[in-house]
PDB file of N, CA and C in Angstrom:
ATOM      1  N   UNK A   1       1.126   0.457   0.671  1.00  0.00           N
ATOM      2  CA  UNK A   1       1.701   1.463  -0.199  1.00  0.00           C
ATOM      3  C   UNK A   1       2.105   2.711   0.577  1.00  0.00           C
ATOM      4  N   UNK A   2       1.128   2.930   1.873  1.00  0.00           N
ATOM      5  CA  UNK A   2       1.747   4.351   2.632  1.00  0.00           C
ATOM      6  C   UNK A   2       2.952   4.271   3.014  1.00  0.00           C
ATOM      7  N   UNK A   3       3.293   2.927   3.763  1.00  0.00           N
ATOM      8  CA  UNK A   3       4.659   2.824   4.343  1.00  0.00           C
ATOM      9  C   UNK A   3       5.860   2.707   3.524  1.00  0.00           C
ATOM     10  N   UNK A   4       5.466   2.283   2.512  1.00  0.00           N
ATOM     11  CA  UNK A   4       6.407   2.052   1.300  1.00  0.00           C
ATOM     12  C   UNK A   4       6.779   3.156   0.897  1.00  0.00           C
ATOM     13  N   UNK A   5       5.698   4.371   0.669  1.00  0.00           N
ATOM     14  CA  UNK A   5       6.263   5.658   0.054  1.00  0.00           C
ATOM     15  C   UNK A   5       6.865   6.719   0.821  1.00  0.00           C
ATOM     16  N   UNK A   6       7.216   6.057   2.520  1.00  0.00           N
ATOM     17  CA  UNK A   6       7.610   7.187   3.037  1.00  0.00           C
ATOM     18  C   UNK A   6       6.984   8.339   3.666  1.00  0.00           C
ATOM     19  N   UNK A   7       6.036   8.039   3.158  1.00  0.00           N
ATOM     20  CA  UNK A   7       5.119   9.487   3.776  1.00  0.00           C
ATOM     21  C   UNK A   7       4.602   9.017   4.812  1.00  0.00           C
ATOM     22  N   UNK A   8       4.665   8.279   5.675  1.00  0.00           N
ATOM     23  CA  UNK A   8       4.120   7.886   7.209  1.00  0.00           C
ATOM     24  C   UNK A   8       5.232   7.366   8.162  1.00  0.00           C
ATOM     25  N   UNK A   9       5.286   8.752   8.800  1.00  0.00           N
ATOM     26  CA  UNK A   9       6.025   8.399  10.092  1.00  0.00           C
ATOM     27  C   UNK A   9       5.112   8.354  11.763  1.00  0.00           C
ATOM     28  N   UNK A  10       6.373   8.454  12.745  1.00  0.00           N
ATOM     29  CA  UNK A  10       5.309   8.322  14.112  1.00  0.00           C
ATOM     30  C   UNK A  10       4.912   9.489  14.461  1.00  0.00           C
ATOM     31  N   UNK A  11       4.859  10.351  13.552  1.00  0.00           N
ATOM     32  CA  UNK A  11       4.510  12.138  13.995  1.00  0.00           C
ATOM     33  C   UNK A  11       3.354  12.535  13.360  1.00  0.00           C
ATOM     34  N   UNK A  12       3.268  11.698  12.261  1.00  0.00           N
ATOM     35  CA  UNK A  12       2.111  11.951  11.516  1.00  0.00           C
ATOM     36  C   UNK A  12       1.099  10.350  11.309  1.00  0.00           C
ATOM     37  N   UNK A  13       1.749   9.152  11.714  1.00  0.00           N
ATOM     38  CA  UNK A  13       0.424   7.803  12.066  1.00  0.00           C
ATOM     39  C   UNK A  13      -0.594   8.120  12.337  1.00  0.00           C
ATOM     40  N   UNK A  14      -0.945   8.424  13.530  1.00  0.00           N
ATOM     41  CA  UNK A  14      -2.084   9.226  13.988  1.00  0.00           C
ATOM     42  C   UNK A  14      -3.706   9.593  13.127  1.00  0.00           C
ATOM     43  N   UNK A  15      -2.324  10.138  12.657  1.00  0.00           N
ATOM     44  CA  UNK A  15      -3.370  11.330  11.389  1.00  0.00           C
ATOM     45  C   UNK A  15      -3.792  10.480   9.701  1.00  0.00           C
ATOM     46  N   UNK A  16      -2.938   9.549   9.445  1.00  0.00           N
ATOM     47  CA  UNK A  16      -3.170   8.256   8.440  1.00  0.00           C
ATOM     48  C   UNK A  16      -3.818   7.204   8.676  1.00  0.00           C
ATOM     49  N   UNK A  17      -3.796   6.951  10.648  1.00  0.00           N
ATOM     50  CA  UNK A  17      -4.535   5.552  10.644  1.00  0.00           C
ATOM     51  C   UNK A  17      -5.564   6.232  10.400  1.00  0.00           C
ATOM     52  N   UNK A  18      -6.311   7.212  10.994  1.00  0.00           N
ATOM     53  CA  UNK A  18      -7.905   7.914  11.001  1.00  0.00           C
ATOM     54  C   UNK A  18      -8.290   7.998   9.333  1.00  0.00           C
ATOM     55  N   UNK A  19      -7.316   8.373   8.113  1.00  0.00           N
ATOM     56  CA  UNK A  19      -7.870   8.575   7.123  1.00  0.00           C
ATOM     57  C   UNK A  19      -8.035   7.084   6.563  1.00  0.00           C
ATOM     58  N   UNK A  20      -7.571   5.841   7.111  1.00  0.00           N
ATOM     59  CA  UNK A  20      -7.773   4.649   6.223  1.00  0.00           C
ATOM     60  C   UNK A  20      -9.217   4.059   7.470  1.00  0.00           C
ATOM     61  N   UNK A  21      -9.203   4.287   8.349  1.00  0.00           N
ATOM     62  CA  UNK A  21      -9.956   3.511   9.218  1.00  0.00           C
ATOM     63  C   UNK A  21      -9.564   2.890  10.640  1.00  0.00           C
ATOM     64  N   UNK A  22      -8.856   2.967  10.131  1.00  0.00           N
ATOM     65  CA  UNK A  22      -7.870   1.925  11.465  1.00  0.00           C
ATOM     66  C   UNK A  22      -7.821   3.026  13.386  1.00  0.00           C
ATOM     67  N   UNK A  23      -7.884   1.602  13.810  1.00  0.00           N
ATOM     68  CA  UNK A  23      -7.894   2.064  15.888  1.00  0.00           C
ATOM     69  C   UNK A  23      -6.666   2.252  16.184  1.00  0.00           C
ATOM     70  N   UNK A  24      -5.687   1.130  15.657  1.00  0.00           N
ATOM     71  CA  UNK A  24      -4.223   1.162  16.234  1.00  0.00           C
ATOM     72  C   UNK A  24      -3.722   0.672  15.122  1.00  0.00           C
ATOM     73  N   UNK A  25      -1.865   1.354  14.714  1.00  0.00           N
ATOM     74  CA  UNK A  25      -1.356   1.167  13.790  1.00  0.00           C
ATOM     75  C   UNK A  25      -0.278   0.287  14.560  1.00  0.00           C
ATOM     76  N   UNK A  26       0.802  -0.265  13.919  1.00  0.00           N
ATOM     77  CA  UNK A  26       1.706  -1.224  14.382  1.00  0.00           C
ATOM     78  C   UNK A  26       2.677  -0.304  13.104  1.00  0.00           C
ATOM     79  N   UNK A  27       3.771   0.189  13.948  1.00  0.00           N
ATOM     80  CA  UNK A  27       4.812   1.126  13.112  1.00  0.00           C
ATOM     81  C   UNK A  27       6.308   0.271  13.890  1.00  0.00           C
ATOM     82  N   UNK A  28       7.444   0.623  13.253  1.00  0.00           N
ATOM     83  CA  UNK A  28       8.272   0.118  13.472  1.00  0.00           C
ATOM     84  C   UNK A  28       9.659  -0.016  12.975  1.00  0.00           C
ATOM     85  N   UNK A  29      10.877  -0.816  13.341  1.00  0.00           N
ATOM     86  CA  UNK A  29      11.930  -0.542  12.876  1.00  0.00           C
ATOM     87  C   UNK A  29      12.960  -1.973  12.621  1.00  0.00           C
ATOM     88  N   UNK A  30      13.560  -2.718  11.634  1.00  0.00           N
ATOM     89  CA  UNK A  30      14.583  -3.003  11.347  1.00  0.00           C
ATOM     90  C   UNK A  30      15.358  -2.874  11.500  1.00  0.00           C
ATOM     91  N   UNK A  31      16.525  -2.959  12.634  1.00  0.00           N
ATOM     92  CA  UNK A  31      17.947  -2.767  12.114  1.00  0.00           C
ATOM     93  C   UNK A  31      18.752  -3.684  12.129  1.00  0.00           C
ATOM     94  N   UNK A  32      19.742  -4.086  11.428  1.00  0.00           N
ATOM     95  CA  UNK A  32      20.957  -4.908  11.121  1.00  0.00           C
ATOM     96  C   UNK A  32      22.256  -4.248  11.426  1.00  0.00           C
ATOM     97  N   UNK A  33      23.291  -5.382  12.258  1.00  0.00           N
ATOM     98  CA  UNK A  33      24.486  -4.837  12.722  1.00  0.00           C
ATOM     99  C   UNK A  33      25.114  -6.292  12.707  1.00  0.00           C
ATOM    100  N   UNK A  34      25.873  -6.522  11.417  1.00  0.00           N
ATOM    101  CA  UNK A  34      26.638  -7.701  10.595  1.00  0.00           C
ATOM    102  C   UNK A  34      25.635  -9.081  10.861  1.00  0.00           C
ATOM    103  N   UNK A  35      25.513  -9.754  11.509  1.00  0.00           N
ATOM    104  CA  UNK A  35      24.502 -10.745  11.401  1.00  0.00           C
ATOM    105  C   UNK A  35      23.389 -11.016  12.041  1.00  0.00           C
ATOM    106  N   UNK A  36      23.415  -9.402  12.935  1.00  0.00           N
ATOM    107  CA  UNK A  36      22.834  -9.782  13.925  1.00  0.00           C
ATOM    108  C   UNK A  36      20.967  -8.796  13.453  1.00  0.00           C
ATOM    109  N   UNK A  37      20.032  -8.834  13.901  1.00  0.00           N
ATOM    110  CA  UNK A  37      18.731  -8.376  12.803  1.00  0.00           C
ATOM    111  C   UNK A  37      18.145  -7.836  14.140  1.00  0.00           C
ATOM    112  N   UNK A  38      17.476  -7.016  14.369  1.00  0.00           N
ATOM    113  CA  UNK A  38      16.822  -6.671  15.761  1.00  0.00           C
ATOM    114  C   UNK A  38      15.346  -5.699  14.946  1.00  0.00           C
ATOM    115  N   UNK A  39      14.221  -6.666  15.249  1.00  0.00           N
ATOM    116  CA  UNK A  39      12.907  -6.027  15.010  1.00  0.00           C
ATOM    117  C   UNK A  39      12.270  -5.555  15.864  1.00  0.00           C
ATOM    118  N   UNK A  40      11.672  -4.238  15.592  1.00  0.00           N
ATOM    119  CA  UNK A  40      11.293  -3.290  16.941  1.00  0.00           C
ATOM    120  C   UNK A  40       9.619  -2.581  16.519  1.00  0.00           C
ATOM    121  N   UNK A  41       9.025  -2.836  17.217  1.00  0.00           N
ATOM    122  CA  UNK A  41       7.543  -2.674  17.102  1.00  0.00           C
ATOM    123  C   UNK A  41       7.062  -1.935  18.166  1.00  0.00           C
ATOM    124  N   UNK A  42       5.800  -1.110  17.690  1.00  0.00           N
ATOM    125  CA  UNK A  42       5.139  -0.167  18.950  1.00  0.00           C
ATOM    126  C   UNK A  42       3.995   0.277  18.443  1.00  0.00           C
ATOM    127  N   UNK A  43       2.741   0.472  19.358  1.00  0.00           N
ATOM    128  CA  UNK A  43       1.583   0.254  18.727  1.00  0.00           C
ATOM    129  C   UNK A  43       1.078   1.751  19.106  1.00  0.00           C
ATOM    130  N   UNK A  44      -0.125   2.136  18.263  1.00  0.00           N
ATOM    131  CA  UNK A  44       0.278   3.628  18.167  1.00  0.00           C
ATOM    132  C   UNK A  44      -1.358   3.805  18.431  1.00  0.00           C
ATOM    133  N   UNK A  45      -1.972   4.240  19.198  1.00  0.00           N
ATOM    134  CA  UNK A  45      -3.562   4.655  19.303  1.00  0.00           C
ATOM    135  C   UNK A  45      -4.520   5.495  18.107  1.00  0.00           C
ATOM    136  N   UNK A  46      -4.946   5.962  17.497  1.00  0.00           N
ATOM    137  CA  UNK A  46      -4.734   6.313  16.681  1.00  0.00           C
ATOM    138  C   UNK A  46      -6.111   7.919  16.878  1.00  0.00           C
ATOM    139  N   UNK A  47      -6.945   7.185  18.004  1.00  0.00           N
ATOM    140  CA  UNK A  47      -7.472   8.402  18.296  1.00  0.00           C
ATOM    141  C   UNK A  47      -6.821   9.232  19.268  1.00  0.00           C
ATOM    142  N   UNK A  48      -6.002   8.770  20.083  1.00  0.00           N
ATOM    143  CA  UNK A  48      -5.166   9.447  20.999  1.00  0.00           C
ATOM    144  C   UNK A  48      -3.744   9.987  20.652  1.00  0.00           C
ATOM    145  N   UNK A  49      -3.458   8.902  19.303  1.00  0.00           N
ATOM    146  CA  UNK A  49      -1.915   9.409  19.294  1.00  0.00           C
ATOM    147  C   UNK A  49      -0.874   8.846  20.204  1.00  0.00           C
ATOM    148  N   UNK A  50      -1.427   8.129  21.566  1.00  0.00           N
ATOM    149  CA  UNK A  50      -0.648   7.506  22.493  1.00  0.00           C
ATOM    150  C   UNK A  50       0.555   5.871  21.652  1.00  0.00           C
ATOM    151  N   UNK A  51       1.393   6.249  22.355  1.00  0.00           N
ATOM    152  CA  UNK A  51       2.175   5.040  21.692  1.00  0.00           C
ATOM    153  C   UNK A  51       2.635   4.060  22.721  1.00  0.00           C
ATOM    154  N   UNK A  52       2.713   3.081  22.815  1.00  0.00           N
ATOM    155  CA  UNK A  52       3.143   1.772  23.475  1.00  0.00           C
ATOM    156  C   UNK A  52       3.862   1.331  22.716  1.00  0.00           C
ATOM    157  N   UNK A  53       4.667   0.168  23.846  1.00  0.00           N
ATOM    158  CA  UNK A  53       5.850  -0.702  23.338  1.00  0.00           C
ATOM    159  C   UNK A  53       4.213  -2.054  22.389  1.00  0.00           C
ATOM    160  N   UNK A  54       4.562  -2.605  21.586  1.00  0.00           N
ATOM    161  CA  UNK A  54       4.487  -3.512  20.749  1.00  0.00           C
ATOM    162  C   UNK A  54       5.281  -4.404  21.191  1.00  0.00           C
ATOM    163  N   UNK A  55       6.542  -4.842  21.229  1.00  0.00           N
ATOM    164  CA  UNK A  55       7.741  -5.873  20.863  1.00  0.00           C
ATOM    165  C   UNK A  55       8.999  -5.541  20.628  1.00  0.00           C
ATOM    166  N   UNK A  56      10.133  -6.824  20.923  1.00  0.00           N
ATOM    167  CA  UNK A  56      11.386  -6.598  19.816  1.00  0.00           C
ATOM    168  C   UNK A  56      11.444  -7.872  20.311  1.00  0.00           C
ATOM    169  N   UNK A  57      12.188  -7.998  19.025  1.00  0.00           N
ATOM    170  CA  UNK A  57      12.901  -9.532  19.255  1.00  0.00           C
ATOM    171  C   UNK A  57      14.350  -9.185  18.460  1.00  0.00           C
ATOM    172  N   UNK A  58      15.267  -9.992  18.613  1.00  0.00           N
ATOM    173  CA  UNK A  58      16.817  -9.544  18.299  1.00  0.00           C
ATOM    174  C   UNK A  58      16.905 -11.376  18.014  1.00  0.00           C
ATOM    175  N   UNK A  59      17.530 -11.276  16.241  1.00  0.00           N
ATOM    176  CA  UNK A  59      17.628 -12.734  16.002  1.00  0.00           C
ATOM    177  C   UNK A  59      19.338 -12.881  15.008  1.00  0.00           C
ATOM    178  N   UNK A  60      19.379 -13.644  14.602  1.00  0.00           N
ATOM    179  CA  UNK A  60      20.563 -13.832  13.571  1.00  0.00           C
ATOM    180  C   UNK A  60      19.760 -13.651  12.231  1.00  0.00           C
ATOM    181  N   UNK A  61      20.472 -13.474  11.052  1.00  0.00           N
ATOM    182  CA  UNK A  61      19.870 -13.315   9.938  1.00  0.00           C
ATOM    183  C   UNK A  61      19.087 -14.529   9.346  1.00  0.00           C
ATOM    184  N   UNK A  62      19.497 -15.894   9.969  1.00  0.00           N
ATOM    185  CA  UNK A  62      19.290 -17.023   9.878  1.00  0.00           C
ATOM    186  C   UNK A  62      18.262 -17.344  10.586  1.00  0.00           C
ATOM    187  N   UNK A  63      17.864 -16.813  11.886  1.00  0.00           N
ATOM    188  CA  UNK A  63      16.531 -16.745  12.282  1.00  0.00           C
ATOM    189  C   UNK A  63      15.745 -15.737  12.741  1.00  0.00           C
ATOM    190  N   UNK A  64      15.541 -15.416  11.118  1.00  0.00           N
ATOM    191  CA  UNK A  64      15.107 -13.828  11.146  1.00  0.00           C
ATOM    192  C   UNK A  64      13.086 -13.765  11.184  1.00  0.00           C
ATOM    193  N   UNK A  65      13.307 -15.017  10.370  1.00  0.00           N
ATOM    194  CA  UNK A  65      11.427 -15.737  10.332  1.00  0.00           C
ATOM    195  C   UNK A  65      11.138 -15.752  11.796  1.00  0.00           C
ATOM    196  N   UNK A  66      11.867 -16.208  12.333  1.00  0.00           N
ATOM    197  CA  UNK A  66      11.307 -17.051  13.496  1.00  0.00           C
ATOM    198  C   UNK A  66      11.481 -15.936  14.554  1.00  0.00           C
ATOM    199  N   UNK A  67      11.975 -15.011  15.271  1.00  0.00           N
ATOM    200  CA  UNK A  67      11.732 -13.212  14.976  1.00  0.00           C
ATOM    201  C   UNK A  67      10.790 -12.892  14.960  1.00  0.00           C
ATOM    202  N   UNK A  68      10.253 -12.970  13.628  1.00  0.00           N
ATOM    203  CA  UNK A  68       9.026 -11.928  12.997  1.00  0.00           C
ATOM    204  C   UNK A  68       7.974 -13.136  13.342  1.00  0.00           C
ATOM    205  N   UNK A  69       8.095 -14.064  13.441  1.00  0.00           N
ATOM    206  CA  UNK A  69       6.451 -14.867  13.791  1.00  0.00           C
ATOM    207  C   UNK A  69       6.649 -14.295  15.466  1.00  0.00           C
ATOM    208  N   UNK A  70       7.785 -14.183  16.437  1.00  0.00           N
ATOM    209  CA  UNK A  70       7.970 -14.019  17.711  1.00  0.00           C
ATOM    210  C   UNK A  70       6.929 -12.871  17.889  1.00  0.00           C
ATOM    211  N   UNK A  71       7.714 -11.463  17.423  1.00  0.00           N
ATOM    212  CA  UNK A  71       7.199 -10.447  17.662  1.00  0.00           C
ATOM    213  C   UNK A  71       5.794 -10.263  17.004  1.00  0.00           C
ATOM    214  N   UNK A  72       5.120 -10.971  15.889  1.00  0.00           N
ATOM    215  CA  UNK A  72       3.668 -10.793  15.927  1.00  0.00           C
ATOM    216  C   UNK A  72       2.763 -11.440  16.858  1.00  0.00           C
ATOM    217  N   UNK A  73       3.204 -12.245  17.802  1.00  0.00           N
ATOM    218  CA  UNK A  73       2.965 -12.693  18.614  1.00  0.00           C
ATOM    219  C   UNK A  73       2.559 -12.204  19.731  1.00  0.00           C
ATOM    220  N   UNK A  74       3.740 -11.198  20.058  1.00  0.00           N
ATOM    221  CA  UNK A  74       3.624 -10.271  21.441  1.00  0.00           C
ATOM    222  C   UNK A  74       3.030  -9.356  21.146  1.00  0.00           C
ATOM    223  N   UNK A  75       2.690  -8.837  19.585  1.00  0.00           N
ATOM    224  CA  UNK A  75       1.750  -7.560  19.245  1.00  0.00           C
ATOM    225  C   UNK A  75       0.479  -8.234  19.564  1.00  0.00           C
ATOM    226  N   UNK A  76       0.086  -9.072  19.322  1.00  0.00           N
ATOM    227  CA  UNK A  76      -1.112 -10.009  19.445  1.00  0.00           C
ATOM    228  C   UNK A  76      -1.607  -9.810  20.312  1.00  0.00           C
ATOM    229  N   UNK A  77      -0.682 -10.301  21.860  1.00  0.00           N
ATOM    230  CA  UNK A  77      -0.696  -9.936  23.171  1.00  0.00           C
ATOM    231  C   UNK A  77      -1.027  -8.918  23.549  1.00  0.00           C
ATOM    232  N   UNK A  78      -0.311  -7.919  22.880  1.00  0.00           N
ATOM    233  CA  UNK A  78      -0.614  -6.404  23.828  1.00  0.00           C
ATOM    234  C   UNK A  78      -1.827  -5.872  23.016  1.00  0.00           C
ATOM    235  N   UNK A  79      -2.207  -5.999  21.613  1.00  0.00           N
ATOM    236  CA  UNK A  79      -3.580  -6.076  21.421  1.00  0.00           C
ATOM    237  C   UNK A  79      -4.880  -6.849  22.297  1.00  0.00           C
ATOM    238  N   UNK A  80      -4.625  -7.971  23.111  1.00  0.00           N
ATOM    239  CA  UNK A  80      -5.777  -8.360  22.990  1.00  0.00           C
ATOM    240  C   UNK A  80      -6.625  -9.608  22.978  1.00  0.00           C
ATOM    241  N   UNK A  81      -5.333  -9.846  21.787  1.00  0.00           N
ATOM    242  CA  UNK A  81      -5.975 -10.981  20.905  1.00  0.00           C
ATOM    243  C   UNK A  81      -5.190 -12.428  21.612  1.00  0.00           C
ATOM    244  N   UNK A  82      -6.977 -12.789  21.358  1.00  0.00           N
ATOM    245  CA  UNK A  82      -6.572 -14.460  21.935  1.00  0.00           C
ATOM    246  C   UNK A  82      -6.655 -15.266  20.295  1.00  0.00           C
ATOM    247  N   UNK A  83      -5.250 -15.701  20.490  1.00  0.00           N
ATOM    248  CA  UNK A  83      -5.661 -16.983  19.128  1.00  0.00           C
ATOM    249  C   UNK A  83      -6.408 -18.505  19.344  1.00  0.00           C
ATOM    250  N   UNK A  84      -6.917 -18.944  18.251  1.00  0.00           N
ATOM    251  CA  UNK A  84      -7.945 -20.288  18.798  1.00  0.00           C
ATOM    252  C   UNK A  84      -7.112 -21.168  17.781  1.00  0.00           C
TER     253      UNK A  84
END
């Protein structure tokens, strides 16, 4: 619902992940340019405020899924996380 209403950007994350709980937020961007979809991710510290690259992946609108499973993937990565 925060991201939805707008009221959380990368100037103020920081200061929202600390009031829900959260170590690191995953903030980010959409853009479309006629068929082409480019998802852009960056992971945000949340006691430091420090930001890192997350991801992008750049797909067709047609493989826009396959994209977004990509780039949760590489967030995964730069988190950490080993999948089993």
């Amino acid at each position: 619902r925060l991201a939805g209403s707008g009221r959380v950007d990368p100037a103020t994350a920081p200061r929202v992940g600390r009031l829900v709980g959260a170590r690191v937020l995953v903030i980010g961007s959409v853009r479309s340019a006629g068929a082409r979809v480019t998802l852009d991710a960056r992971l945000v510290d949340v006691r430091t405020g420090a930001v890192r690259p997350g991801g992008a992946e750049d797909a067709t609108l047609d493989g826009v899924l396959a994209a977004e499973a990509a780039l949760a993937l590489e967030i995964l990565q730069s988190l950490g996380v080993t999948l089993t």
